[in-house]
N, C-alpha and C. Protein backbone atom coordinates (compact mmCIF):
# COMPACT_ATOMS: atom_id res chain seq x y z
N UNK A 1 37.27 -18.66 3.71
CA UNK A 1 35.95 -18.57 4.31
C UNK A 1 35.29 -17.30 3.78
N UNK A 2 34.51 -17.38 3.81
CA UNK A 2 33.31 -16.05 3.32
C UNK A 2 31.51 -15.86 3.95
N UNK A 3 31.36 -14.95 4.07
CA UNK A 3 30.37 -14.56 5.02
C UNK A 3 28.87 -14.49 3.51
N UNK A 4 28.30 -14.90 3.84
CA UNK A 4 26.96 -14.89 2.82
C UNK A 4 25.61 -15.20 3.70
N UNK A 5 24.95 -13.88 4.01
CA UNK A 5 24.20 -13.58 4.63
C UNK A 5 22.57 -13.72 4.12
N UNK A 6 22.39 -14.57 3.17
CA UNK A 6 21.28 -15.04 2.68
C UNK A 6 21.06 -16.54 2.71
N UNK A 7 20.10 -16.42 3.05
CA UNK A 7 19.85 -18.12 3.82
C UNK A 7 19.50 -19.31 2.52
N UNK A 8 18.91 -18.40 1.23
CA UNK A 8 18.87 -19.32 0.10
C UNK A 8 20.08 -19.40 -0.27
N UNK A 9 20.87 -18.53 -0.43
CA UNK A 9 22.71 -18.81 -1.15
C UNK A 9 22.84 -19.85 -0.28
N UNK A 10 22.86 -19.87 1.08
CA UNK A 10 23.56 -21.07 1.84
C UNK A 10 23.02 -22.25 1.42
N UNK A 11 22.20 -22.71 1.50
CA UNK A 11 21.21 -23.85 1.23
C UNK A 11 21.85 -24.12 -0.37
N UNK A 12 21.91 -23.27 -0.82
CA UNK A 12 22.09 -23.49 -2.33
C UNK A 12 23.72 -24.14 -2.44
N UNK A 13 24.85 -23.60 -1.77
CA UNK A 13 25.67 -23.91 -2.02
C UNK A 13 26.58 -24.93 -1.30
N UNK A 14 25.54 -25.31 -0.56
CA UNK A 14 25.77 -26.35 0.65
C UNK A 14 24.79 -27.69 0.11
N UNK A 15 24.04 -27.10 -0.90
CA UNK A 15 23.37 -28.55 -1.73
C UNK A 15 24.04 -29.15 -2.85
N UNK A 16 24.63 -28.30 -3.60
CA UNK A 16 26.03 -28.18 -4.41
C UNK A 16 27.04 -28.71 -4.17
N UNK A 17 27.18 -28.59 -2.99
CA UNK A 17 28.52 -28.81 -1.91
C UNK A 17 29.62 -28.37 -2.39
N UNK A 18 29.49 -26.95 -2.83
CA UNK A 18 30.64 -26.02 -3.26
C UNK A 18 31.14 -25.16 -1.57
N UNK A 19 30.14 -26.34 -0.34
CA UNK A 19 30.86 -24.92 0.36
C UNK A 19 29.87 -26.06 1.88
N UNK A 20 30.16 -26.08 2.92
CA UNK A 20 29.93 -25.97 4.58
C UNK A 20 29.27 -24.77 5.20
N UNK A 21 28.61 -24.91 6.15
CA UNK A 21 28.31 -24.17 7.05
C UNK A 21 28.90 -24.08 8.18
N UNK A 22 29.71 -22.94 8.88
CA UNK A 22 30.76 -23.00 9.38
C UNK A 22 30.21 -22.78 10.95
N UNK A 23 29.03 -21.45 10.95
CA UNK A 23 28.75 -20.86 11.43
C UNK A 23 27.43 -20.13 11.38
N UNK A 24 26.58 -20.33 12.31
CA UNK A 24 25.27 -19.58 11.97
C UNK A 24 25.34 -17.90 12.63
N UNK A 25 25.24 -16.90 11.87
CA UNK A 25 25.15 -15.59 12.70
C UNK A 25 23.70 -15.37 12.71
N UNK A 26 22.73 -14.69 14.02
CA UNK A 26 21.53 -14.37 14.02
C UNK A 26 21.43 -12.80 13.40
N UNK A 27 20.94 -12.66 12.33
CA UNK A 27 20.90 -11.08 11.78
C UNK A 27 20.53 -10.38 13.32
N UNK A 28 20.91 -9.08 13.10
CA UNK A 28 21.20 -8.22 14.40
C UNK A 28 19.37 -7.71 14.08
N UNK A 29 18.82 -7.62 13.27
CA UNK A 29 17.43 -7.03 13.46
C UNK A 29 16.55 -8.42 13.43
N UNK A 30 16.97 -9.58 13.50
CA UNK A 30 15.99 -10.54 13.97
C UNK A 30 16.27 -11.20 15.66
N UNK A 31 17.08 -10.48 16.00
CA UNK A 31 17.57 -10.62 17.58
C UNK A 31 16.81 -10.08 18.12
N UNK A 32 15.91 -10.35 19.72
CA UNK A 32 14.97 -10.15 19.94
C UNK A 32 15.56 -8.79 21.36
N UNK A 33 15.32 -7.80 20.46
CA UNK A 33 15.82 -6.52 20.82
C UNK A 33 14.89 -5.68 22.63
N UNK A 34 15.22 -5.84 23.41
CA UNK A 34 14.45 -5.51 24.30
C UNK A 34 14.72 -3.79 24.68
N UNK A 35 13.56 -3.19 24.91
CA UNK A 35 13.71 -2.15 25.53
C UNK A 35 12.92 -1.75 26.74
N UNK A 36 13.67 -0.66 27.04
CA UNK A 36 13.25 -0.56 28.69
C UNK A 36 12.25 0.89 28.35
N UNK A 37 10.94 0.80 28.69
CA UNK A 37 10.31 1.83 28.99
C UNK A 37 9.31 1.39 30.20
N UNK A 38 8.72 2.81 30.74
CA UNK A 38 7.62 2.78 31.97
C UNK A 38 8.08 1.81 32.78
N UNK A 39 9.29 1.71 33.16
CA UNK A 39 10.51 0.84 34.39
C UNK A 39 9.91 -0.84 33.89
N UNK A 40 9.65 -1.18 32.36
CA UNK A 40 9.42 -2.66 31.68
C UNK A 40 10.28 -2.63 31.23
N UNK A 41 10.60 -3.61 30.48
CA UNK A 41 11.26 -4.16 29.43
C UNK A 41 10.21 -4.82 28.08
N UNK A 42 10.51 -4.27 26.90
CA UNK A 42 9.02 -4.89 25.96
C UNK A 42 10.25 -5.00 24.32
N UNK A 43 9.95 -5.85 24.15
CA UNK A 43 10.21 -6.13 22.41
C UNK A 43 10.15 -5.14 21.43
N UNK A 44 10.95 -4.94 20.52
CA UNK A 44 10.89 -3.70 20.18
C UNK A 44 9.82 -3.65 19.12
N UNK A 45 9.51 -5.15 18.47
CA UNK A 45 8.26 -5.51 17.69
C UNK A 45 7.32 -4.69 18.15
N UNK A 46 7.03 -4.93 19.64
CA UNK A 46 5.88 -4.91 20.42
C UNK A 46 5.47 -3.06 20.72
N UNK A 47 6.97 -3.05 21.11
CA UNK A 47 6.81 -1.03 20.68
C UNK A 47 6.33 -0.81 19.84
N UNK A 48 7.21 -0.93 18.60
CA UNK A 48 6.82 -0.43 17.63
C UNK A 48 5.02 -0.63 16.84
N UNK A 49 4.58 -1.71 17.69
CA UNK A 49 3.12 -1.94 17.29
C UNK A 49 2.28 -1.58 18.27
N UNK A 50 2.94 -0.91 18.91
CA UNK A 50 2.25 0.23 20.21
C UNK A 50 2.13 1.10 19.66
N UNK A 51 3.56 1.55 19.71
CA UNK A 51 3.52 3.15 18.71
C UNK A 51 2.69 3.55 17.64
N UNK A 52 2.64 2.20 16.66
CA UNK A 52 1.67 2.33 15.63
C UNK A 52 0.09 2.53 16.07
N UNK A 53 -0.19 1.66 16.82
CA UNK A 53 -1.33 1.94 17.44
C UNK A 53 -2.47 2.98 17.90
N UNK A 54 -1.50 3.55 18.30
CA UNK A 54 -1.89 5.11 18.97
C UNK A 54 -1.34 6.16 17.95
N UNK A 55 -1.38 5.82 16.86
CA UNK A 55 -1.13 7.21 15.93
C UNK A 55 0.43 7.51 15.78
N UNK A 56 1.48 7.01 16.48
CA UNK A 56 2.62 7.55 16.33
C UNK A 56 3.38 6.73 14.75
N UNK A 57 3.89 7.49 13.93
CA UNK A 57 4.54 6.92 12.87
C UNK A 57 6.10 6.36 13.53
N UNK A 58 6.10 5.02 13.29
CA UNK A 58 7.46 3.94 13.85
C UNK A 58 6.96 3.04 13.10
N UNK A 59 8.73 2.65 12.64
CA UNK A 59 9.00 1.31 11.75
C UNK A 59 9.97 0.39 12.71
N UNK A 60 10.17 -0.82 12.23
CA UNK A 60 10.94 -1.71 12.48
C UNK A 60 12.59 -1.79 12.73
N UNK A 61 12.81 -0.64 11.78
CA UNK A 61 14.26 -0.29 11.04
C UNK A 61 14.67 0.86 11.63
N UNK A 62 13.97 1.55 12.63
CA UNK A 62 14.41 2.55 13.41
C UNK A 62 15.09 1.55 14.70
N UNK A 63 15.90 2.81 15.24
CA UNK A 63 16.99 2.68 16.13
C UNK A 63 16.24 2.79 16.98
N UNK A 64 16.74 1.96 18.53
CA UNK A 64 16.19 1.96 19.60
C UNK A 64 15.85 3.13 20.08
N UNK A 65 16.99 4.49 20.34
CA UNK A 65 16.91 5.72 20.53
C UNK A 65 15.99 6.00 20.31
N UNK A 66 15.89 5.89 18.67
CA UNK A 66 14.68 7.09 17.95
C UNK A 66 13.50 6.73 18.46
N UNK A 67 13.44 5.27 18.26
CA UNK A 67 11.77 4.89 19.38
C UNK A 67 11.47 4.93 20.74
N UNK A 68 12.65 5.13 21.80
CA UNK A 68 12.48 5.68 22.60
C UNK A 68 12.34 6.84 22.61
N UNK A 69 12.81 7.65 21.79
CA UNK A 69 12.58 9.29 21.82
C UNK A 69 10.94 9.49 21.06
N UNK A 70 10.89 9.22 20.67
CA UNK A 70 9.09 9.17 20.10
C UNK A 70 8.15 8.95 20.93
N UNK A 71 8.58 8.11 22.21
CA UNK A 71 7.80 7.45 23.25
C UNK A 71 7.70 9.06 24.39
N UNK A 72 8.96 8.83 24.25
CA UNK A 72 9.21 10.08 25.64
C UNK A 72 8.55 11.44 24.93
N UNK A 73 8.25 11.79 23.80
CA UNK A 73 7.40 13.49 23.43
C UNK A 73 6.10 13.06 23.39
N UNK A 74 5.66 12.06 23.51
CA UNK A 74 4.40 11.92 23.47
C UNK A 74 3.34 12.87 24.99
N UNK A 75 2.03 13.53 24.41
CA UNK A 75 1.43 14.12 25.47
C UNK A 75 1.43 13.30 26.64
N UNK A 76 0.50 14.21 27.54
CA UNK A 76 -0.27 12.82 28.43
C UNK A 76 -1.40 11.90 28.12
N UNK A 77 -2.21 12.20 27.39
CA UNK A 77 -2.95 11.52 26.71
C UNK A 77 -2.81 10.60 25.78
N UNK A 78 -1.76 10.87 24.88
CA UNK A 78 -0.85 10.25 24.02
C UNK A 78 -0.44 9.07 25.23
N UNK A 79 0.23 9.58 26.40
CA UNK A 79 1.23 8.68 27.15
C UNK A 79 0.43 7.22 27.72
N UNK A 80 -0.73 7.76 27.87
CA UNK A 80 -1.71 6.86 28.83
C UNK A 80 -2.71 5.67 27.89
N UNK A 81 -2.27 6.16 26.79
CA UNK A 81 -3.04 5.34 25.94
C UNK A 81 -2.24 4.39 25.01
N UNK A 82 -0.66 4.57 24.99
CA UNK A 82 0.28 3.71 25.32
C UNK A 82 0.42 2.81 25.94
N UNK A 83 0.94 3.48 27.04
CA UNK A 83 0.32 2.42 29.19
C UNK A 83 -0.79 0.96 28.03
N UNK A 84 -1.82 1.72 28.13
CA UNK A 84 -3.03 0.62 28.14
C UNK A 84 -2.91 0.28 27.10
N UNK A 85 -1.69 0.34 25.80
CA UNK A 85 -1.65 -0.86 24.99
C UNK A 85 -0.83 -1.65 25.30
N UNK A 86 -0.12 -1.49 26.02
CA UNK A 86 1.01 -2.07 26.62
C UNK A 86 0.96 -3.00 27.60
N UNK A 87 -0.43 -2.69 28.09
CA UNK A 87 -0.60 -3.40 29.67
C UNK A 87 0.22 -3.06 30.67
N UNK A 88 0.47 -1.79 30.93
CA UNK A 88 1.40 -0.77 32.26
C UNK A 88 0.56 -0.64 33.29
């Protein structure tokens, strides 16, 4: 057995029929990652296009931490204009 984490190899070698699909794994960054801020729970998509929003630099590929820690130094002004992209 062997793990091949590209969805064209599979297709490809399962059209071939050099090979089965044994098992589907959901990539760990297309798992729909929830985090808890302002006592919510919000998508980390949805953070991170908050964050962007309001001026804060956040990517996709950052760790939950780090985008929670970006959330939490933000001013109060910064904080509240978050809230209201968020719908808090």
């Amino acid at each position: 057995m062997i793990e091949v984490s590209e969805e064209s190899r599979v297709l490809d070698m399962e059209n071939r029929r050099l090979g089965e699909r044994v098992e589907v794994k959901i990539p760990e960054e297309k798992r729909e990652l929830k985090m808890p801020l302002f006592e919510k729970e919000f998508e980390k998509k949805i953070l991170v296009d908050a964050l962007k929003s309001i001026g804060v630099q956040a990517t996709g590929n950052m760790k939950e931490e780090t985008l929670l820690a970006k959330a939490s130094e933000l001013d109060e002004e910064s904080t509240a204009k978050l809230k209201e992209v968020l719908n808090v």
